[in-house]
Protein backbone atom coordinates (compact mmCIF):
# COMPACT_ATOMS: atom_id res chain seq x y z
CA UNK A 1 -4.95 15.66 -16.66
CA UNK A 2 -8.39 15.91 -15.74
CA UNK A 3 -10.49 13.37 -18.15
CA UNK A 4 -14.72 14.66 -17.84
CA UNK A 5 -16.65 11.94 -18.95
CA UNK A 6 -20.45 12.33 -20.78
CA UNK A 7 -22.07 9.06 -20.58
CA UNK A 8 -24.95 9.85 -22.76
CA UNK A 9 -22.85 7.38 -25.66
CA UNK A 10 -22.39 3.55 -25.92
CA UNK A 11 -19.19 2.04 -26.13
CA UNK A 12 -17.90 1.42 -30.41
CA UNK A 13 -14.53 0.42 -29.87
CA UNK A 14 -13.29 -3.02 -28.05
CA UNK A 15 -10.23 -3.85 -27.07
CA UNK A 16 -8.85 -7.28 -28.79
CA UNK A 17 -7.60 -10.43 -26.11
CA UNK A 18 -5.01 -12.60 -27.50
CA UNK A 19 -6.92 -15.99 -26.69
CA UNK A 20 -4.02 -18.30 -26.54
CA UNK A 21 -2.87 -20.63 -23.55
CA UNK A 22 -4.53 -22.11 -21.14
CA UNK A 23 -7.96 -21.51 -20.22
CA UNK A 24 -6.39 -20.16 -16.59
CA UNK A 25 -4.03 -17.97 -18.06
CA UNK A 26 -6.65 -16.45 -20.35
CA UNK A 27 -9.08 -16.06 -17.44
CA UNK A 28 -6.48 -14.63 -15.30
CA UNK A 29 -5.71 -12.14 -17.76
CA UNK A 30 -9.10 -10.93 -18.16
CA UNK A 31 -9.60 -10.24 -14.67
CA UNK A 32 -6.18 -8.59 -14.66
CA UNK A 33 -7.44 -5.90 -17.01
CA UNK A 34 -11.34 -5.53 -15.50
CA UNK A 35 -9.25 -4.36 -12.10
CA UNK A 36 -7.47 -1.49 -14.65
CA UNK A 37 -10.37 -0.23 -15.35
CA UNK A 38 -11.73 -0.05 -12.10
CA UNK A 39 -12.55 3.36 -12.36
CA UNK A 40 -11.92 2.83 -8.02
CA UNK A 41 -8.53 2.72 -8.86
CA UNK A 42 -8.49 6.45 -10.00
CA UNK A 43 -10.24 9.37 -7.91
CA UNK A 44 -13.03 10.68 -9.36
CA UNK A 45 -16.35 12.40 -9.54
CA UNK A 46 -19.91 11.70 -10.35
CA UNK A 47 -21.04 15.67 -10.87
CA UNK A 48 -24.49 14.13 -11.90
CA UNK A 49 -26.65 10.87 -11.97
CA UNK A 50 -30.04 9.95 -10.61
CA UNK A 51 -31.62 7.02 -9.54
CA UNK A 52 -34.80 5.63 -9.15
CA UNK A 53 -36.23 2.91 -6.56
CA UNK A 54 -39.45 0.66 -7.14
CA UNK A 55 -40.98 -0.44 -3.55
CA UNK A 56 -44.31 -1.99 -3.10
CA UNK A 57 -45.26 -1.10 -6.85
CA UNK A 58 -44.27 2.39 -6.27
CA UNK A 59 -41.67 4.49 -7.87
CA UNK A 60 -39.39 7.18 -6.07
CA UNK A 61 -36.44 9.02 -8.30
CA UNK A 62 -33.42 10.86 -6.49
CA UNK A 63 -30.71 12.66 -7.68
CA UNK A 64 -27.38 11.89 -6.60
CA UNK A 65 -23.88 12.72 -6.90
CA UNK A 66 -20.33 11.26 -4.97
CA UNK A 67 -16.87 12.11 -4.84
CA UNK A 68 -14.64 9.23 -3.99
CA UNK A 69 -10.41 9.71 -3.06
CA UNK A 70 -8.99 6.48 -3.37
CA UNK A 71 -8.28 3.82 -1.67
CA UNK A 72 -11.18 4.20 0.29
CA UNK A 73 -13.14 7.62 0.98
CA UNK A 74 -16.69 8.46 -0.16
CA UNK A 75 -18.80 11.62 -0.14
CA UNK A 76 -22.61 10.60 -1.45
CA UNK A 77 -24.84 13.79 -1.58
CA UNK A 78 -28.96 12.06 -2.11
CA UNK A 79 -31.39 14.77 -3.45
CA UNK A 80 -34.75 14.64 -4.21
CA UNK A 81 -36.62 14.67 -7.78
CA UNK A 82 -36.68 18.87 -7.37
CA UNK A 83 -32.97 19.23 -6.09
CA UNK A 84 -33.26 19.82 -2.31
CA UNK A 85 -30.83 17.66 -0.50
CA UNK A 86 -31.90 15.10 1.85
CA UNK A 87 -28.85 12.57 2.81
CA UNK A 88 -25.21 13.37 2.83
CA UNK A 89 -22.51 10.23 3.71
CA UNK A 90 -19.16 10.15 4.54
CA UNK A 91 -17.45 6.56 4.04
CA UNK A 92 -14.20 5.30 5.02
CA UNK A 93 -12.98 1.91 5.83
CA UNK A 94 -13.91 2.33 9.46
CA UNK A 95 -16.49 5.40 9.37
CA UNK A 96 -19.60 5.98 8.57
CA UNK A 97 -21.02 9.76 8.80
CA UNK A 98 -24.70 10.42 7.76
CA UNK A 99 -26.31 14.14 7.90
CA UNK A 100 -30.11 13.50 7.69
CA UNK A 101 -31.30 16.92 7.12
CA UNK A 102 -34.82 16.30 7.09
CA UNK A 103 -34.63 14.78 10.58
CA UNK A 104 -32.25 16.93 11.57
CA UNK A 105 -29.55 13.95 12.93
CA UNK A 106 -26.41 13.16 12.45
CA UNK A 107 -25.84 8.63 11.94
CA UNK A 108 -22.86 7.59 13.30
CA UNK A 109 -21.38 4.18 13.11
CA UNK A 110 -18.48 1.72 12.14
CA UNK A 111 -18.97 0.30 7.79
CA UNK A 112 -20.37 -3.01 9.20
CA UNK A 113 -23.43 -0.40 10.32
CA UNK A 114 -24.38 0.10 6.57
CA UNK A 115 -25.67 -3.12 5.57
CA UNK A 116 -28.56 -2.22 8.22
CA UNK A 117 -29.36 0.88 6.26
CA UNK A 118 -29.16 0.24 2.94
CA UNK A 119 -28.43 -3.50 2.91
CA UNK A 120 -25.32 -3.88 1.22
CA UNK A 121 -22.03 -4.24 3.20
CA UNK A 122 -19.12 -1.10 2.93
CA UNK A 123 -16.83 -3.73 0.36
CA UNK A 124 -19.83 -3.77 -2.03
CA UNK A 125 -19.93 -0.33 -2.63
CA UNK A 126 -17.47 -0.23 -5.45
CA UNK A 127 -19.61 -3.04 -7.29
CA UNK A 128 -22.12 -0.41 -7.72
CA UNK A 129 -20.65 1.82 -9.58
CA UNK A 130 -19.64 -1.21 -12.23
CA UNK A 131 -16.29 -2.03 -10.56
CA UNK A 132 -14.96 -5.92 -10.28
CA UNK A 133 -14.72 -6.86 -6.39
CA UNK A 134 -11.40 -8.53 -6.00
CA UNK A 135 -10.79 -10.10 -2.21
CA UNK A 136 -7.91 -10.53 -0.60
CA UNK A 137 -7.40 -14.29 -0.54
CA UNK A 138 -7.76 -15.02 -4.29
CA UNK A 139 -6.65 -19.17 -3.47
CA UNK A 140 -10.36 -19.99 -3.67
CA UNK A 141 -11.66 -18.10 -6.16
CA UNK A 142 -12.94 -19.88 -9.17
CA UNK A 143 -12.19 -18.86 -12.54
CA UNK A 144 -13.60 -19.92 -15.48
CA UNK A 145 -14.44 -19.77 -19.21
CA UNK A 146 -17.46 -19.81 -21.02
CA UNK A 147 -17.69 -18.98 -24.07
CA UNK A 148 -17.40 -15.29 -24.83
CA UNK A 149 -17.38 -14.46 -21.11
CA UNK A 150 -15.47 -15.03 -17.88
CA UNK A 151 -17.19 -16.18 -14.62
CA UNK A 152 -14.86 -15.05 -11.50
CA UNK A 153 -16.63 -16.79 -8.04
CA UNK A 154 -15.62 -15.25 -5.09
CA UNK A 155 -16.10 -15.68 -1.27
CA UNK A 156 -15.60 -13.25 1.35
CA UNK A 157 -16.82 -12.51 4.94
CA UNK A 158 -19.49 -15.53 4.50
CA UNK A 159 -20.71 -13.97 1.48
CA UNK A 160 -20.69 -15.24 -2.45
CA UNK A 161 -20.68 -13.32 -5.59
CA UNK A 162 -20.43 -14.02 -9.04
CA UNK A 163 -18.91 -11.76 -11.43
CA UNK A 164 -19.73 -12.24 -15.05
CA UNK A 165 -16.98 -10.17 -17.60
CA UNK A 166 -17.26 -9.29 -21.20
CA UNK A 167 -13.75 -9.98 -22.34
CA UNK A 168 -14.21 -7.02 -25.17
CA UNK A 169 -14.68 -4.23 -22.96
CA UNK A 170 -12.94 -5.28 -19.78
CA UNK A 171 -15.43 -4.77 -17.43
CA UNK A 172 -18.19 -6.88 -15.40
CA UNK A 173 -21.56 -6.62 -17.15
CA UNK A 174 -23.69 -8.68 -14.14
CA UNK A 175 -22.67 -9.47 -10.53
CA UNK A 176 -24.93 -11.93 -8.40
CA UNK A 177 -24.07 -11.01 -4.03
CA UNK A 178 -25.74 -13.49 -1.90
CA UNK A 179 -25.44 -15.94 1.17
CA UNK A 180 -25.60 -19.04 -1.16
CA UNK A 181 -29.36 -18.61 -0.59
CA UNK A 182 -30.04 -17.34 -4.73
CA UNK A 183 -33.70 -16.08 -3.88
CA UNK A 184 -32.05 -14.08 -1.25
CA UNK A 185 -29.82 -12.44 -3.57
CA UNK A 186 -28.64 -9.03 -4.98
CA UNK A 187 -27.95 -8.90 -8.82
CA UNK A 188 -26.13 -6.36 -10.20
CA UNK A 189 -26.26 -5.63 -14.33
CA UNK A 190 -24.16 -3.28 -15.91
CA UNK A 191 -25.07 -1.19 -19.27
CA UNK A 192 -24.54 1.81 -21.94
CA UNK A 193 -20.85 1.13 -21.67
CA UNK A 194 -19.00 4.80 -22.08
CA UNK A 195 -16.31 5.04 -24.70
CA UNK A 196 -13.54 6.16 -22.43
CA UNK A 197 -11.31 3.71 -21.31
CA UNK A 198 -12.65 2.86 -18.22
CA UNK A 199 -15.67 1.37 -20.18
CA UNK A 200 -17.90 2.88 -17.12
CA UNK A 201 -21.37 1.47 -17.74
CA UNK A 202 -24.08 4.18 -17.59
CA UNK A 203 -26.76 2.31 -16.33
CA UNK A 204 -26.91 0.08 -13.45
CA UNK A 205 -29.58 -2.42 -12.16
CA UNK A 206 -29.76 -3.43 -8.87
CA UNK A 207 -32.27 -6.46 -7.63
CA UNK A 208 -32.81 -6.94 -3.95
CA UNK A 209 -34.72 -10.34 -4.03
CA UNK A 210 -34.97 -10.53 -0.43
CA UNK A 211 -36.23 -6.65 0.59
CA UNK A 212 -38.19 -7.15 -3.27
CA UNK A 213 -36.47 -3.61 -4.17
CA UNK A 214 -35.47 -2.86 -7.80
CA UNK A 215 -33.14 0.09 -7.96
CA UNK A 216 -31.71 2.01 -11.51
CA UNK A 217 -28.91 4.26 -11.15
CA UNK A 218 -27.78 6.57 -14.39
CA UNK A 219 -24.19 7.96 -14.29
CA UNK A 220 -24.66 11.36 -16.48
CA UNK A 221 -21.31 13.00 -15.93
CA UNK A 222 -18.66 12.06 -14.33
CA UNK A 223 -14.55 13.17 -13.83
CA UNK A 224 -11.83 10.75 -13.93
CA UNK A 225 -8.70 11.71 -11.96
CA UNK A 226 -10.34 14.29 -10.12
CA UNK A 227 -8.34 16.32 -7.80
CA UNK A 228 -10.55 17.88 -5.15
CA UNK A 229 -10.25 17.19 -1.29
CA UNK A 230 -13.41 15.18 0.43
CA UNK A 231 -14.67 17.22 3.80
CA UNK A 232 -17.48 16.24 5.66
CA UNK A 233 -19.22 19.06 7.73
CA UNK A 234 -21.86 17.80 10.45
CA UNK A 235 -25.17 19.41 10.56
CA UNK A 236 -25.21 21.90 13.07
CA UNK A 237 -27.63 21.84 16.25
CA UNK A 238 -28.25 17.84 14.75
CA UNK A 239 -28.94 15.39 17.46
CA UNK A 240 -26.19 12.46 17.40
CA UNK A 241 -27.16 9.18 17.02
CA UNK A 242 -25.63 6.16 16.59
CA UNK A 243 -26.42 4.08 13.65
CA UNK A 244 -28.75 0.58 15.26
């Protein structure tokens, strides 16, 4: 059943975490239920959201929307303020597929390619959409309590991040990306909590400390368990290039 999603609303109802055993157990259960509501783990579709970048004291707004077929597969269509289309990207696991139509090219290049672009690497995409980041090698991963909240540490390809969850909700309301070097960092915070639940935050924050970029996305409407096919069609007569 197809669930359509208006995120206009903030989230009423929590769900209730029996707090008993050990500190571990607790904290492992947490996390367990922040990956459920991954809304990654379904497919689904963001029909409409917008967001904004601040640059050098200036402000730009976009429009935006993305498909996404899990486990992996991304279709991002970038518009500006008065609707024409600018960007479309195609993301898998080991492709990345950009029609600029304003420069009339077509990007090509492997997911460790998109960190030059927009400065993020391809496994950080889900964070931005409000989704917990789980690794594969969870040995080293540090899991902890404090008070109402759960810190999950994390290391991956040389990279650190720091996931902060709200036990009530399920879901991670802050995420800190970095080298270990904190004023080079990328902090994620999470807001406007839908009621669905998925508990998909409305309003994301994004601080790039090092570029000194401040981005704020707004999900408006989005389907859950979506059930349309992703296609990517290059621009035709676009000159190929490959993504430096």
């Amino acid at each position: 059943m197809l669930l359509i999603l208006n995120l206009s609303c903030t989230a009423k109802k929590f769900i209730s975490e029996n707090t008993t055993g050990s500190e571990k157990e607790y904290a492992e259960r947490i996390i367990n239920n922040v990956r459920r509501n991954n809304i990654s783990e379904e497919n689904f579709y963001i029909e409409k959201g917008e967001f904004s970048v601040i640059m050098n004291n200036k402000r730009t707004r976009y429009i935006f929307s993305a498909k996404y077929n899990k486990p992996d597969t991304y279709l991002i269509s970038i518009r500006s303020s008065t609707g024409i289309e600018g960007v479309r990207v195609y993301l898998t696991k080991d492709t990345v597929l950009i029609n600029d139509r304003i420069g009339k090219r077509l990007l090509y290049g492997k997911p460790k390619d998109l960190e030059k672009i927009a400065g993020l690497p391809y496994f950080v995409i889900k964070a931005v959409f409000g989704d917990l980041l789980i690794n594969g090698d969870t040995k080293k991963d540090e899991k902890k309590r404090v008070e109402n909240q759960v810190i999950l540490i994390q290391q991956f390809q040389g990279k650190i991040w720091k996931s902060v969850i709200d036990p009530k909700i399920g879901k991670v309301v802050s995420t800190v990306f970095s080298n270990g070097i904190q004023k080079e960092a990328i902090i994620f915070n999470y807001s406007k909590f839908g009621r669905s639940g998925k508990y998909i935050p409305a309003v994301i924050d994004i601080k790039d400390l090092t570029n000194k970029v401040n981005v704020k996305l707004k999900l408006e409407r989005i389907q859950i368990l979506w059930k349309g096919e992703i296609g990517f069609i290059p621009g035709k007569g676009y000159t190929k290039e490959e993504i430096r």
